[in-house]
C-alpha atoms as a PDB file:
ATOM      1  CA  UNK A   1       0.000   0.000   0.000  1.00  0.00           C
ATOM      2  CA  UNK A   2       1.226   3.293  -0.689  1.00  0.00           C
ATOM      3  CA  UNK A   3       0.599   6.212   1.448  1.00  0.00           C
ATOM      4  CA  UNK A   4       1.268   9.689   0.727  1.00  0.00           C
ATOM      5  CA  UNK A   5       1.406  12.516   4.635  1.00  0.00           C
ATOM      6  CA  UNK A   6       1.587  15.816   3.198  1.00  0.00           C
ATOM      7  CA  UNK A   7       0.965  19.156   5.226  1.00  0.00           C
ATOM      8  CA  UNK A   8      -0.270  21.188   2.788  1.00  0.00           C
ATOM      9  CA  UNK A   9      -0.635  24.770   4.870  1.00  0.00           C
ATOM     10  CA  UNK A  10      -4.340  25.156   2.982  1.00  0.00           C
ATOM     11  CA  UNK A  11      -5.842  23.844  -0.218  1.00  0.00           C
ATOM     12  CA  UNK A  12      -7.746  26.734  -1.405  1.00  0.00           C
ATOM     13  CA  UNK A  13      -4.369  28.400  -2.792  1.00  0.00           C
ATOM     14  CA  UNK A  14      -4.459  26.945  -6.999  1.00  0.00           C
ATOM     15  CA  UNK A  15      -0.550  26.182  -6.668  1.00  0.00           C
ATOM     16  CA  UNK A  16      -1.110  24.132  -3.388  1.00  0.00           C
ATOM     17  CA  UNK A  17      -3.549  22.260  -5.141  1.00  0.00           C
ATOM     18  CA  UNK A  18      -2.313  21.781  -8.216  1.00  0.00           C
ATOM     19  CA  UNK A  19       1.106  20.768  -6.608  1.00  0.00           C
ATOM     20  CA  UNK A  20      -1.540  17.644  -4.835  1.00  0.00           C
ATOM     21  CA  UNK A  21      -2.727  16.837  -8.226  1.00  0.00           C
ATOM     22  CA  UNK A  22       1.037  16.236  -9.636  1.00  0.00           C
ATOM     23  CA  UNK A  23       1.944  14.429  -6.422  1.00  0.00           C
ATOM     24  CA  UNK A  24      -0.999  12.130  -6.375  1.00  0.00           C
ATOM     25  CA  UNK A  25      -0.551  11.427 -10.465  1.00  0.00           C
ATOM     26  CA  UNK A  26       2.724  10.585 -10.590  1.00  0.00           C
ATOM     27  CA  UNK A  27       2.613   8.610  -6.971  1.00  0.00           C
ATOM     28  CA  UNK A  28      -1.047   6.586  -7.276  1.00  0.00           C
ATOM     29  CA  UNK A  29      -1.253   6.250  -4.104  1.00  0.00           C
ATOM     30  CA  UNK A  30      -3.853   4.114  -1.873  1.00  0.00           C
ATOM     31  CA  UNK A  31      -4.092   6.828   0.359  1.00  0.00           C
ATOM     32  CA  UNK A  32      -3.599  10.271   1.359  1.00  0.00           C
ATOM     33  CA  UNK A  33      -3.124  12.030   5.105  1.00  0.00           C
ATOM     34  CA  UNK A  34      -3.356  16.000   4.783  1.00  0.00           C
ATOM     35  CA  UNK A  35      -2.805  18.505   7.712  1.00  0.00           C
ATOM     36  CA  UNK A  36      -3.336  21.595   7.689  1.00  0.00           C
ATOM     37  CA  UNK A  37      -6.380  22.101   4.990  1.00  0.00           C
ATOM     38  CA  UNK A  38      -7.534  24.710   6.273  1.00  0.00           C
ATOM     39  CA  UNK A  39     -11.174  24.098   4.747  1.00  0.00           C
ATOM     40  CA  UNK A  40     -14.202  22.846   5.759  1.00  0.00           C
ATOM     41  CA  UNK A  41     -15.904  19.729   4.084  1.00  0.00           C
ATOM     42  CA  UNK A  42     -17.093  21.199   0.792  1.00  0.00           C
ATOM     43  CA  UNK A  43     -13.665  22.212  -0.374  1.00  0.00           C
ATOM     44  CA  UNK A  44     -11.728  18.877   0.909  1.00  0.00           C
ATOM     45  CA  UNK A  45     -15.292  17.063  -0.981  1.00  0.00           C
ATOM     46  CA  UNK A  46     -14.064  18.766  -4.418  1.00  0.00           C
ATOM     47  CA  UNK A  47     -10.550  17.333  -3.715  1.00  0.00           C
ATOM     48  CA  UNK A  48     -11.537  13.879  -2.993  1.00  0.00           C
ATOM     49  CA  UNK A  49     -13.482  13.787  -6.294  1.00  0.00           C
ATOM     50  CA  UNK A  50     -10.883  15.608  -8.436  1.00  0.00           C
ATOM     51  CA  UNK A  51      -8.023  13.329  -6.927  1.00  0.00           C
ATOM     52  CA  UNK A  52     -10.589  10.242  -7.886  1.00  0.00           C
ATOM     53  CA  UNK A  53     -10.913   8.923  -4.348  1.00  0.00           C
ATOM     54  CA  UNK A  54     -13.610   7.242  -3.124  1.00  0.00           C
ATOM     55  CA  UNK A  55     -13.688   7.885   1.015  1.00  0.00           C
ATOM     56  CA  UNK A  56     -12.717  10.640   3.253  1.00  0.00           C
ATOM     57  CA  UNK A  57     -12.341  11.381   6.900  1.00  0.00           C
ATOM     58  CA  UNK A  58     -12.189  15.081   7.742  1.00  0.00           C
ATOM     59  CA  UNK A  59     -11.301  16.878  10.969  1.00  0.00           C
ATOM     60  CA  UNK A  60     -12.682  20.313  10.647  1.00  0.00           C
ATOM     61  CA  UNK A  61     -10.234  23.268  10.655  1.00  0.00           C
ATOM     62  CA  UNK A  62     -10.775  25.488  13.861  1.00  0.00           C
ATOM     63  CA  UNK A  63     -10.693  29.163  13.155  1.00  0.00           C
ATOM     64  CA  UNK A  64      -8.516  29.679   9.859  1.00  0.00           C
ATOM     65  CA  UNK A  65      -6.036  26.892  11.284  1.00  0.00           C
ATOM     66  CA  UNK A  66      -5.783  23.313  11.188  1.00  0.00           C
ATOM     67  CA  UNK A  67      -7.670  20.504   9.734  1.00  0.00           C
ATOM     68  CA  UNK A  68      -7.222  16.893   8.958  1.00  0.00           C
ATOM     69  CA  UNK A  69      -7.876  14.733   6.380  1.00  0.00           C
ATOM     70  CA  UNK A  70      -7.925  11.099   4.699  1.00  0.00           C
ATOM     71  CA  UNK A  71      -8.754  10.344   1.744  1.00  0.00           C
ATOM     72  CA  UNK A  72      -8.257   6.879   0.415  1.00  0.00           C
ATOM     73  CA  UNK A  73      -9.300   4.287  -2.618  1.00  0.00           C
ATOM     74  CA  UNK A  74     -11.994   1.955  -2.647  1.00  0.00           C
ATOM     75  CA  UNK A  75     -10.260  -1.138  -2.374  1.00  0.00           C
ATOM     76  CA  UNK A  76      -8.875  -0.295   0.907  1.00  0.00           C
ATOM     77  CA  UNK A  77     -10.618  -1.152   4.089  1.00  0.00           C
ATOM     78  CA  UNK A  78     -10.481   1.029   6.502  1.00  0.00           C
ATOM     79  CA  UNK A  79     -11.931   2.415  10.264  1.00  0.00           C
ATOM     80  CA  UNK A  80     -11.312   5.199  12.220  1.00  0.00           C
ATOM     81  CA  UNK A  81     -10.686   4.178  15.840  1.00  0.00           C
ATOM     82  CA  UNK A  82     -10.346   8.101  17.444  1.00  0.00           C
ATOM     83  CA  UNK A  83      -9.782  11.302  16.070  1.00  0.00           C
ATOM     84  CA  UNK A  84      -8.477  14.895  17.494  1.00  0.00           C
ATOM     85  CA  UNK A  85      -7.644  17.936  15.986  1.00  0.00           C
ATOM     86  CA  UNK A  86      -3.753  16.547  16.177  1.00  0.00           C
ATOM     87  CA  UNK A  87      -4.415  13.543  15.275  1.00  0.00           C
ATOM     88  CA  UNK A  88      -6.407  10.564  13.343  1.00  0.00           C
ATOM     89  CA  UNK A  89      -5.458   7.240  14.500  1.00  0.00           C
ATOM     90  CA  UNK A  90      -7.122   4.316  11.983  1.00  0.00           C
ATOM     91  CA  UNK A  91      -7.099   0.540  11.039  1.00  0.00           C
ATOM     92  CA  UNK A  92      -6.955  -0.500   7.788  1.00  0.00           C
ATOM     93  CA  UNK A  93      -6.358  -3.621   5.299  1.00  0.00           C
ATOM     94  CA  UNK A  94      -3.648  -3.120   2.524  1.00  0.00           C
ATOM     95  CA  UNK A  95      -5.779  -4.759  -0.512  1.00  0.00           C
ATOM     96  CA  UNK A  96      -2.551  -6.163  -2.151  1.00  0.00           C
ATOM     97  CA  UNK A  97      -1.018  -7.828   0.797  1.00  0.00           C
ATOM     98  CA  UNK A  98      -4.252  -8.179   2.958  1.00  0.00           C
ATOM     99  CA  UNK A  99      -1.957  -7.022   6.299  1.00  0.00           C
ATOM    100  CA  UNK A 100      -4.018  -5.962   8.575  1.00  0.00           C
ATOM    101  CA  UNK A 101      -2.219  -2.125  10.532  1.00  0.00           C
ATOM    102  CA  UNK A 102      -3.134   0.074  12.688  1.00  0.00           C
ATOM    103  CA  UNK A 103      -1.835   4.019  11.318  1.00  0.00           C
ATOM    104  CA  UNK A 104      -1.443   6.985  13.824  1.00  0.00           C
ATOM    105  CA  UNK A 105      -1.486  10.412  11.703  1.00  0.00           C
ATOM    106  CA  UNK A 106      -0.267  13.088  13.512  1.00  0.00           C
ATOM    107  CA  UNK A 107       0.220  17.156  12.965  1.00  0.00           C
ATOM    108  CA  UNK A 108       1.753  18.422  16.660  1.00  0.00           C
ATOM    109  CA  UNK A 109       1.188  21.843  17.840  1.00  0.00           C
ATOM    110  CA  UNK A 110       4.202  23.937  17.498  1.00  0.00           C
ATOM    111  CA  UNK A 111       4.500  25.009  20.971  1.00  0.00           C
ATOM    112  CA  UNK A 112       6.705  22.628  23.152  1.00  0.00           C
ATOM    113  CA  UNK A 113       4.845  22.033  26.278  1.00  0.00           C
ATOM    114  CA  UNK A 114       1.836  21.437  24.311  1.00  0.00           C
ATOM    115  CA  UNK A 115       3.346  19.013  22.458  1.00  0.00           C
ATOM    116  CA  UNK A 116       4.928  17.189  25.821  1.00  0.00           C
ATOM    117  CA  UNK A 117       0.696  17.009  26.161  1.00  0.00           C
ATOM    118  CA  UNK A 118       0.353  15.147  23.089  1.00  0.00           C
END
């Protein structure tokens, strides 16, 4: 399975997204973790369907910051266990191998002692 973690500091800037588009065409990946979208569900929708994936997980931005998302193929199985504004932690089934893992995406807070937290 091939996963691509990318934090791409907003997707409603064109370059950002067309940069994603490149990166997802010339990668295929099964799956894709972003941080930092910045945008609420309609805008991470359009990029699910433009990047020709099937499922998506979204953690809502708060304010103008943050926000987490997973988008991911239709032959891969997959559950989210627990989710935070830092992080999404999931199970999932690679469909060419049929391992079974358990995947902790994270995006910690810059500020140290809040990270210690974490």
């Amino acid at each position: 399975m091939k996963i691509i973690s990318w934090n791409c500091q907003g997707l409603g800037n064109p370059l950002t997204f067309q940069e994603l588009i490149a990166l997802v065409a010339l990668e295929r990946p099964n799956l894709v973790y972003l941080m930092e979208t910045k945008n609420k569900a309609t805008v991470v929708e359009g990029v699910k369907r433009r990047l020709k994936f099937q499922n998506m997980f979204l953690k809502n931005p708060e304010g103008i910051a943050g926000g987490l998302a997973i988008l991911w193929s239709g032959e891969v199985m997959l559950k989210v266990n627990a989710s935070t504004k830092e992080f999404i932690n999931l199970e999932c089934k690679d469909p060419a191998s049929g391992y079974q893992m358990r995947i902790t995406f994270l995006h910690a807070p810059t500020n140290f002692g809040e990270r210690l937290k974490l």
